[in-house]
C-alpha atoms as a PDB file:
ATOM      1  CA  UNK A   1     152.542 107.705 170.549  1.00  0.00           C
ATOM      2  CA  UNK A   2     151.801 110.893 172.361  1.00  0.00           C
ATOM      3  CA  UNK A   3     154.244 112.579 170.245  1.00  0.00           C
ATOM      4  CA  UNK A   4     152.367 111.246 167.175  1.00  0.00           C
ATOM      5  CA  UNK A   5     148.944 112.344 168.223  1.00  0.00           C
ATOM      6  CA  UNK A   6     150.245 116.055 169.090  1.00  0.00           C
ATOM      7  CA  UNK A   7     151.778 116.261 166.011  1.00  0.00           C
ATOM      8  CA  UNK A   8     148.882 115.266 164.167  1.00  0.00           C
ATOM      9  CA  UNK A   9     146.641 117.234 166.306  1.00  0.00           C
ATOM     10  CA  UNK A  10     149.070 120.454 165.194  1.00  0.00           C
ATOM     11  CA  UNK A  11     148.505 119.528 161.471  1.00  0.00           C
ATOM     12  CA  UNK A  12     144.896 119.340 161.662  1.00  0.00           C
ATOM     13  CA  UNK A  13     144.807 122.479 163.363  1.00  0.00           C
ATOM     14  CA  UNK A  14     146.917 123.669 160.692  1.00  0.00           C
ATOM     15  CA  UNK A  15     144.644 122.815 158.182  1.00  0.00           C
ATOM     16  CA  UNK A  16     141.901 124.323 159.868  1.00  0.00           C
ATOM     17  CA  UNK A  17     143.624 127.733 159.759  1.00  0.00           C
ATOM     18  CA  UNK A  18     144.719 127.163 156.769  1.00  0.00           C
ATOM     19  CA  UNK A  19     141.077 126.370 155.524  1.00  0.00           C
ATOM     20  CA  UNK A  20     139.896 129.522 157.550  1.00  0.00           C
ATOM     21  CA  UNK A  21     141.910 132.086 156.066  1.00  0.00           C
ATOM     22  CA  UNK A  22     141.498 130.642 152.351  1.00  0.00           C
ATOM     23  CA  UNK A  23     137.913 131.358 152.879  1.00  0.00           C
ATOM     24  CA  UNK A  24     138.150 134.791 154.177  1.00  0.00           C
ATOM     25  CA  UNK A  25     140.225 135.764 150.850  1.00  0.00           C
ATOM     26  CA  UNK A  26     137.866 133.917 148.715  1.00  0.00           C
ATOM     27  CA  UNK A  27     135.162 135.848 150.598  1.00  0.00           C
ATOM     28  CA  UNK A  28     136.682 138.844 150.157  1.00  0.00           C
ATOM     29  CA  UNK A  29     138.114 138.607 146.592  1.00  0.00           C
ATOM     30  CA  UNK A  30     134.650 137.694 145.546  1.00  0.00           C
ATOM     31  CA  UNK A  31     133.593 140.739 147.477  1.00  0.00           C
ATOM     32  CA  UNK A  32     136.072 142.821 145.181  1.00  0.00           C
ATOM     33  CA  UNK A  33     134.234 141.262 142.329  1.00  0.00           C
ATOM     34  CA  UNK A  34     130.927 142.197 142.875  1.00  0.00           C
ATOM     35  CA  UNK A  35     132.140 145.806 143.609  1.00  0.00           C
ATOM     36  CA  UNK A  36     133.819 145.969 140.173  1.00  0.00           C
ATOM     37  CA  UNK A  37     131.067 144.471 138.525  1.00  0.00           C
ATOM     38  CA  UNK A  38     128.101 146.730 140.077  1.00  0.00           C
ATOM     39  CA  UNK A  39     130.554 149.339 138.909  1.00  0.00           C
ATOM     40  CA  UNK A  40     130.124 148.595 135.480  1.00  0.00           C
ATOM     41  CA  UNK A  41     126.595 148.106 136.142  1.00  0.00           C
ATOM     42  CA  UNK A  42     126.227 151.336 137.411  1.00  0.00           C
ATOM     43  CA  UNK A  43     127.985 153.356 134.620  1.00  0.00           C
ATOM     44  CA  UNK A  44     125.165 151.835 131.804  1.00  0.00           C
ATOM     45  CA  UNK A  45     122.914 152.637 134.060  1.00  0.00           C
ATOM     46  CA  UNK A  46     123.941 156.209 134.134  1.00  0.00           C
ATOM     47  CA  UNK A  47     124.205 156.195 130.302  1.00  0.00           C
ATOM     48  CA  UNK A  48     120.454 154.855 129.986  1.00  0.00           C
ATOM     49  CA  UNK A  49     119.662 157.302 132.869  1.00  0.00           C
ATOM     50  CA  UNK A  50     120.656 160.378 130.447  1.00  0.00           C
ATOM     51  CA  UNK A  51     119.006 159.301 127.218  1.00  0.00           C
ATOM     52  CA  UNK A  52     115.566 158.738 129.013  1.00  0.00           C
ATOM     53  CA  UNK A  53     115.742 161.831 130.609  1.00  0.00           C
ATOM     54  CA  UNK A  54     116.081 163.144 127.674  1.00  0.00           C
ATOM     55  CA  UNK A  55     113.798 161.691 125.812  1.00  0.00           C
ATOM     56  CA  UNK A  56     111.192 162.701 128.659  1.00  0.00           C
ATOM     57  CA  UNK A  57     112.165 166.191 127.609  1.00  0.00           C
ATOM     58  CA  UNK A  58     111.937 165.729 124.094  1.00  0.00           C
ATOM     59  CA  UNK A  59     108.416 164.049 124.720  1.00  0.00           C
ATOM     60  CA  UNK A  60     107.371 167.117 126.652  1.00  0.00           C
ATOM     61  CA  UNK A  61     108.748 169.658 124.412  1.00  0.00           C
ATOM     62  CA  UNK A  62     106.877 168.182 121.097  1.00  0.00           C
ATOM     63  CA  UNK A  63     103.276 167.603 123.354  1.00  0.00           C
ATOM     64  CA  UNK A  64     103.281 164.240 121.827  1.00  0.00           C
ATOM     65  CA  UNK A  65     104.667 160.798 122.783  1.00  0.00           C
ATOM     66  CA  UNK A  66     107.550 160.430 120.232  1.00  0.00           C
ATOM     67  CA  UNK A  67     109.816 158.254 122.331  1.00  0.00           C
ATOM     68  CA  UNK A  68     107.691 155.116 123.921  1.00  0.00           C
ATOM     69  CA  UNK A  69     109.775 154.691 127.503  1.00  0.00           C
ATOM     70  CA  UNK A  70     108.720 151.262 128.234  1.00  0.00           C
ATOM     71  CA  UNK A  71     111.244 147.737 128.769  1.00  0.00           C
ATOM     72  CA  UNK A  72     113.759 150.219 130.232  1.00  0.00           C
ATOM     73  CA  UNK A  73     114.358 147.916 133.615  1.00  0.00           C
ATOM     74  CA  UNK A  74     114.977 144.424 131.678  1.00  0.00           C
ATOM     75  CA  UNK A  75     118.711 144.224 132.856  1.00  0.00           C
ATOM     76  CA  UNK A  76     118.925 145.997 136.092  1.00  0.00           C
ATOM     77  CA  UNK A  77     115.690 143.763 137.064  1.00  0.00           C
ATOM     78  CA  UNK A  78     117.179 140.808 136.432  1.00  0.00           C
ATOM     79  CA  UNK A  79     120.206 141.266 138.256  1.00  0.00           C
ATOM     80  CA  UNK A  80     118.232 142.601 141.579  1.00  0.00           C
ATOM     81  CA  UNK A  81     116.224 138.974 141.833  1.00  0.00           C
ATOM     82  CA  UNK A  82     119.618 137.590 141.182  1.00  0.00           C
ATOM     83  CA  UNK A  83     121.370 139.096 144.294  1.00  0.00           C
ATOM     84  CA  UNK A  84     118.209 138.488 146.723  1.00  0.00           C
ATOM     85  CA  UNK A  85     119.657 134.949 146.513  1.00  0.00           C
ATOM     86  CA  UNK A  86     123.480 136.355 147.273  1.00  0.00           C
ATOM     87  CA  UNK A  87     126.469 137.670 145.365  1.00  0.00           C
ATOM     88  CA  UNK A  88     125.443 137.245 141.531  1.00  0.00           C
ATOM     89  CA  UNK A  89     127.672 135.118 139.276  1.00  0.00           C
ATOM     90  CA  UNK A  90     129.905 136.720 137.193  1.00  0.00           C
ATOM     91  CA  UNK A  91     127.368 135.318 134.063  1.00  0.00           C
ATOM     92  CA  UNK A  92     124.556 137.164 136.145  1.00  0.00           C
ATOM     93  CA  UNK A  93     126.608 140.510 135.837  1.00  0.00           C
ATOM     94  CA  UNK A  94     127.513 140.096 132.156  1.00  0.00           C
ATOM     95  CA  UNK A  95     123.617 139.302 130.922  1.00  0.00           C
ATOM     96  CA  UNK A  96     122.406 142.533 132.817  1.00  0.00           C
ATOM     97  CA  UNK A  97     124.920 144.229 130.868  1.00  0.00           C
ATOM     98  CA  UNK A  98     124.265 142.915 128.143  1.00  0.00           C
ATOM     99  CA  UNK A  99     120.623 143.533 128.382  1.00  0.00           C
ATOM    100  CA  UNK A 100     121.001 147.394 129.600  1.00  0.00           C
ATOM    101  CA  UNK A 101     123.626 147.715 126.773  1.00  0.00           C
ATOM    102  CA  UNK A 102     120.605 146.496 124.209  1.00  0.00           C
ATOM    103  CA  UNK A 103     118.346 148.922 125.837  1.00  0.00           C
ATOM    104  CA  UNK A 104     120.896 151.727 125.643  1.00  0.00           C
ATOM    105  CA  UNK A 105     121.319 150.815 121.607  1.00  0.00           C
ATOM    106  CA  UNK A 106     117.627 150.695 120.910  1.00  0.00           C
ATOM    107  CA  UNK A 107     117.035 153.677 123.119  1.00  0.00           C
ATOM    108  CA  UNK A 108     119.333 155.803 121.436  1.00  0.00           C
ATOM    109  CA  UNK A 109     118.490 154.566 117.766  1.00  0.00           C
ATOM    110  CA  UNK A 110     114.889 156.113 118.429  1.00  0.00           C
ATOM    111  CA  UNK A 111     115.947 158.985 120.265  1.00  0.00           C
ATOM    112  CA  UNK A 112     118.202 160.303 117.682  1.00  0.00           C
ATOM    113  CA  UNK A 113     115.268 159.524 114.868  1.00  0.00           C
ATOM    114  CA  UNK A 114     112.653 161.324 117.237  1.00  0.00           C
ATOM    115  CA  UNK A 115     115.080 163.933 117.100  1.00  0.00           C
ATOM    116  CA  UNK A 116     116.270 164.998 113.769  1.00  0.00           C
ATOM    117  CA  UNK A 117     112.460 164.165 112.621  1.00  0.00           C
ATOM    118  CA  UNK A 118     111.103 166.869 114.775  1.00  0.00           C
ATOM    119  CA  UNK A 119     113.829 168.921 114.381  1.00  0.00           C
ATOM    120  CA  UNK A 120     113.730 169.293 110.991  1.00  0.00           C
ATOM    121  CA  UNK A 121     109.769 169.290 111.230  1.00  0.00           C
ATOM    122  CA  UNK A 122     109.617 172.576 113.283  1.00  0.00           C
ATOM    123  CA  UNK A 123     112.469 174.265 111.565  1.00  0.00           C
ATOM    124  CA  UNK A 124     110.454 173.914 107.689  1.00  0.00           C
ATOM    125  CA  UNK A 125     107.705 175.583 109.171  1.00  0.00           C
ATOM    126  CA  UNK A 126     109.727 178.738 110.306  1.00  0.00           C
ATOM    127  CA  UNK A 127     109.061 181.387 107.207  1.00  0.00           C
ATOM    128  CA  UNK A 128     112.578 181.843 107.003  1.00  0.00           C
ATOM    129  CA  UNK A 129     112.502 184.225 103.792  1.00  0.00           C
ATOM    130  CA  UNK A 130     111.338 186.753 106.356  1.00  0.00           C
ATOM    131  CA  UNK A 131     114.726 187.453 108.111  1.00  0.00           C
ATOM    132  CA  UNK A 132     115.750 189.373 105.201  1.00  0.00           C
ATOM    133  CA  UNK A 133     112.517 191.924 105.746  1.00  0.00           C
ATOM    134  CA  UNK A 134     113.722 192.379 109.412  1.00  0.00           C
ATOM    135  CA  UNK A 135     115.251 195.139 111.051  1.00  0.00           C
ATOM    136  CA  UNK A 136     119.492 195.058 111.480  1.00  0.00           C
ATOM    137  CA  UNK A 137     119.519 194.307 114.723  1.00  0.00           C
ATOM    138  CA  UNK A 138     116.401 191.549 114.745  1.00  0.00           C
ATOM    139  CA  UNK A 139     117.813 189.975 111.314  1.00  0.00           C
ATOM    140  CA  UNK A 140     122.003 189.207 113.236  1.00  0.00           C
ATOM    141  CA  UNK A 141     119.635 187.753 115.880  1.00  0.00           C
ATOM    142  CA  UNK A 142     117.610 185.701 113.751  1.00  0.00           C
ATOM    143  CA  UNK A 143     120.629 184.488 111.526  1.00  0.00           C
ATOM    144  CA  UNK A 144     122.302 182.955 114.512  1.00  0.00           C
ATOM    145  CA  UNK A 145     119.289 181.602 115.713  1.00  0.00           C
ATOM    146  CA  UNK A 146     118.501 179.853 112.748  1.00  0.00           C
ATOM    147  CA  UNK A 147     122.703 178.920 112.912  1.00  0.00           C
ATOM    148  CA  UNK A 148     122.035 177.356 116.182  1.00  0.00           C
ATOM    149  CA  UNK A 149     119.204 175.342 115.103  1.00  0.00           C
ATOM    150  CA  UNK A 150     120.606 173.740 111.883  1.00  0.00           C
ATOM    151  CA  UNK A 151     123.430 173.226 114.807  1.00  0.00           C
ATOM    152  CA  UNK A 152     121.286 171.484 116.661  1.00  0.00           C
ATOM    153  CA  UNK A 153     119.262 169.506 113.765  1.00  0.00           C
ATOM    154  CA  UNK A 154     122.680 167.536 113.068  1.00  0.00           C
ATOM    155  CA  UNK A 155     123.346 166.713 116.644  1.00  0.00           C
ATOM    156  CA  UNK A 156     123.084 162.520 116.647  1.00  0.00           C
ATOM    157  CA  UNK A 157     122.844 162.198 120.321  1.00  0.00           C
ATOM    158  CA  UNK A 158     121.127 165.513 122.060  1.00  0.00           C
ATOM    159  CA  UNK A 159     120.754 166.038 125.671  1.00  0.00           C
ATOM    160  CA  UNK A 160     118.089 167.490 127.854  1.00  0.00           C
ATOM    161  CA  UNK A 161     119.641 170.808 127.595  1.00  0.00           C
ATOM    162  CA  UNK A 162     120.136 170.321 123.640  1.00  0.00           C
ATOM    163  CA  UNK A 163     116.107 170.072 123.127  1.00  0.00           C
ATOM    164  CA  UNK A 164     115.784 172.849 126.045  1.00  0.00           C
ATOM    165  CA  UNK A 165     117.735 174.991 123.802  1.00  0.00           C
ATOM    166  CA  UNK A 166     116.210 174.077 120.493  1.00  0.00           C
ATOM    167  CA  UNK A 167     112.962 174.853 121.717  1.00  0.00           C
ATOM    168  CA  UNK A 168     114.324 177.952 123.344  1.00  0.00           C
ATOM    169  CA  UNK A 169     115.897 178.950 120.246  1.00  0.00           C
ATOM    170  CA  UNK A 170     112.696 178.256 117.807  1.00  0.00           C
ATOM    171  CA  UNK A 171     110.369 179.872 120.088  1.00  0.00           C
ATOM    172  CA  UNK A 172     112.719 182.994 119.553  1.00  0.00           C
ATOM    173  CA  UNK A 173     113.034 183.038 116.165  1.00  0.00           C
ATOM    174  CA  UNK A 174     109.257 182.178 115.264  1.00  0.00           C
ATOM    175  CA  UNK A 175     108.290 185.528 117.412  1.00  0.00           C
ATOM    176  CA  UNK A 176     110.550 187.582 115.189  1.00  0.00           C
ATOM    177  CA  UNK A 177     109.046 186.550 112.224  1.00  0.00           C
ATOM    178  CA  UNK A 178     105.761 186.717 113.142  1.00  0.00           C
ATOM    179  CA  UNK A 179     105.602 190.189 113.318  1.00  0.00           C
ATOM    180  CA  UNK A 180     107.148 190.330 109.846  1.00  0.00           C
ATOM    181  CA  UNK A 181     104.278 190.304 106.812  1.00  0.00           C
ATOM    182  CA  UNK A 182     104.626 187.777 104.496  1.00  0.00           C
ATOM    183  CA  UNK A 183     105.966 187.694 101.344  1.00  0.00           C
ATOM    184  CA  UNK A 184     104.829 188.277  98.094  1.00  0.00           C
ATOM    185  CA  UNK A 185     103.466 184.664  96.569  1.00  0.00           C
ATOM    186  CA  UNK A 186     106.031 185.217  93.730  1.00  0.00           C
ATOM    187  CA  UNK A 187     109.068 185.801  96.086  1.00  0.00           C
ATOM    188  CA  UNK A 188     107.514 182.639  98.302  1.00  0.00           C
ATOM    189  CA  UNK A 189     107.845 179.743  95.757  1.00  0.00           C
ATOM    190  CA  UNK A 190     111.261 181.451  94.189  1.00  0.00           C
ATOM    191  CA  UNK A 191     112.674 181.471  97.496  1.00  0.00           C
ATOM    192  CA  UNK A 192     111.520 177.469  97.717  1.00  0.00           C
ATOM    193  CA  UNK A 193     112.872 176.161  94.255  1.00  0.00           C
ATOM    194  CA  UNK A 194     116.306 177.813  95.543  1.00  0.00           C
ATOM    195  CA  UNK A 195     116.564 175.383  98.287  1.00  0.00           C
ATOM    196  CA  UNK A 196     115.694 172.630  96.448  1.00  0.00           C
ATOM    197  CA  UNK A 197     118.144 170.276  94.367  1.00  0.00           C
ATOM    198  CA  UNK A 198     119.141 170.487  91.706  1.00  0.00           C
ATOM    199  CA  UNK A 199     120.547 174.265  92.680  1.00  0.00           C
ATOM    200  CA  UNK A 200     119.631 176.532  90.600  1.00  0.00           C
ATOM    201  CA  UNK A 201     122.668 178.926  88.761  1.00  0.00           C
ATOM    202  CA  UNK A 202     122.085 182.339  87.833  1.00  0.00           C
ATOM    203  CA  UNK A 203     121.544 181.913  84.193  1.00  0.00           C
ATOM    204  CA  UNK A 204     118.121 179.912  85.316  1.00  0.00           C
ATOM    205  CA  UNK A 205     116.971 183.624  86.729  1.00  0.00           C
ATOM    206  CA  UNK A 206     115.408 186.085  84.802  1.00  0.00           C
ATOM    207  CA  UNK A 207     115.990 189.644  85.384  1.00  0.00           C
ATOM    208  CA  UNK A 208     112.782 189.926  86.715  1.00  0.00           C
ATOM    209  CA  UNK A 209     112.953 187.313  89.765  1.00  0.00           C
ATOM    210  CA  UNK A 210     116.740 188.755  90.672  1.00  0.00           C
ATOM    211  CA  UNK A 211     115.063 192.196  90.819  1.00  0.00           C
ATOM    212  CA  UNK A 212     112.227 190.739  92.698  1.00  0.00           C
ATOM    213  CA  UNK A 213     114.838 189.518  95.363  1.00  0.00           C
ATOM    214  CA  UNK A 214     116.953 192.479  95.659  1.00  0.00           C
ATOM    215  CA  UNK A 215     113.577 194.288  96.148  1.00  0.00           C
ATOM    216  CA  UNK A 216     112.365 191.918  98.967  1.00  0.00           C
ATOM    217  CA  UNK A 217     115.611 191.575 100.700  1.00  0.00           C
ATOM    218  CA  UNK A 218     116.114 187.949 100.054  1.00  0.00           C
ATOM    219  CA  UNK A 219     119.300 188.388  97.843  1.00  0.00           C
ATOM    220  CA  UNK A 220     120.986 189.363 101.049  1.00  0.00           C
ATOM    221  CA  UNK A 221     121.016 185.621 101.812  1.00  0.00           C
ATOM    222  CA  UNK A 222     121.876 183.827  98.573  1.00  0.00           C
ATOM    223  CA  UNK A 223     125.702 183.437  98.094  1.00  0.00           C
ATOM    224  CA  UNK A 224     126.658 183.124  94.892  1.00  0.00           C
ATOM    225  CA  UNK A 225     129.702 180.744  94.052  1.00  0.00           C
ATOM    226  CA  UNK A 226     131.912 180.053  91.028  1.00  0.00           C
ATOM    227  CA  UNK A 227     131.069 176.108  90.314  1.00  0.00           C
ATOM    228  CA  UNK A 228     134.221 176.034  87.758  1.00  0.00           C
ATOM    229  CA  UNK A 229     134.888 173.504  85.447  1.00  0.00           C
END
């Protein structure tokens, strides 16, 4: 009977190990968990981090509110009152990242149409017929200047240092031409029905206007190109 009892008293202790070291791998397998899955939190954080700050710059930069920062901390909210209560579930992790990811979609849909609005806003009200009336030197300057900015214009997802630079490269450009007179009223609205479509081809110029634009300069930026048939 003895024999009995200290065998079974060996199995139970058994058990109790047994028990004891399934929870410490449980404990720390679930600890490997939350690690991996803060991870992921933390990377879509970062992501959202970058487009608000530069949409704060953006904001700043134009003197207006164009981006409304507001419902940013949704997700990451959620999960902290989820993980005053312990580890969160692994459907805890996946709604905050779902949520941030939402955040991170709408964010950047208005950031990029804040963007190429403005953009394209400052860059029509540069008098850009004017490089051709500036000096050599000031008019390669200009040129790539106003290359950079078109650059820019098409970017879909700027950065902070993106609308840093457009605004460093407008401010530039709009001081050269300010200290070039404007043009002559005719040369103003010929140079504006060339950018527009339909293009214009050289048989819809008179002598006249393509004298006009060697004489002003402005034919030093018009390429001409064989359309073909």
């Amino acid at each position: 009977m003895s024999d009995l009892i200290s065998v079974a008293d060996k199995a139970q202790a058994l058990t109790a190990e047994a028990s004891r070291i399934r929870q410490g791998f449980d404990a720390q397998h679930d600890a490997e968990r939350v690690v991996n899955r803060s991870d992921e939190i933390l990377a879509e954080l970062a992501r959202l981090r970058g487009l608000v700050a530069t949409a704060e710059r953006l904001n700043a930069v134009s003197t207006v509110e164009l981006i409304a920062l507001t419902n940013l901390d949704d997700g990451r909210a959620a999960l902290a009152r989820h993980a005053k209560t312990g580890l969160p579930s692994n459907q805890a992790f996946s709604a905050a990242k779902q949520k941030i990811g939402g955040v991170i979609s709408r964010l950047r849909t208005t950031l990029r149409d804040a963007w190429t609005t403005w953009t394209s806003e400052r860059t029509a009200e540069l008098p850009l017929a004017r490089i051709s009336l500036l000096a050599a030197d000031q008019q390669e300057s200009a040129l790539e200047c106003q290359s950079e900015l078109q650059r820019l214009t098409r970017i879909a997802e700027p950065t902070r240092a993106d609308v840093s630079l457009f605004r460093s490269c407008i401010e530039s450009l709009s001081e050269m031409l300010a200290e070039v007179p404007d043009l002559p009223d005719e040369a103003t609205e010929l140079v504006q029905r060339l950018r527009q479509s339909p293009w214009l081809t050289l048989a819809d110029l008179t002598d006249a206007q393509i004298a006009l634009l060697r004489d002003t300069g402005i034919a030093r930026q018009i390429e001409l190109r064989w359309r073909g048939m």
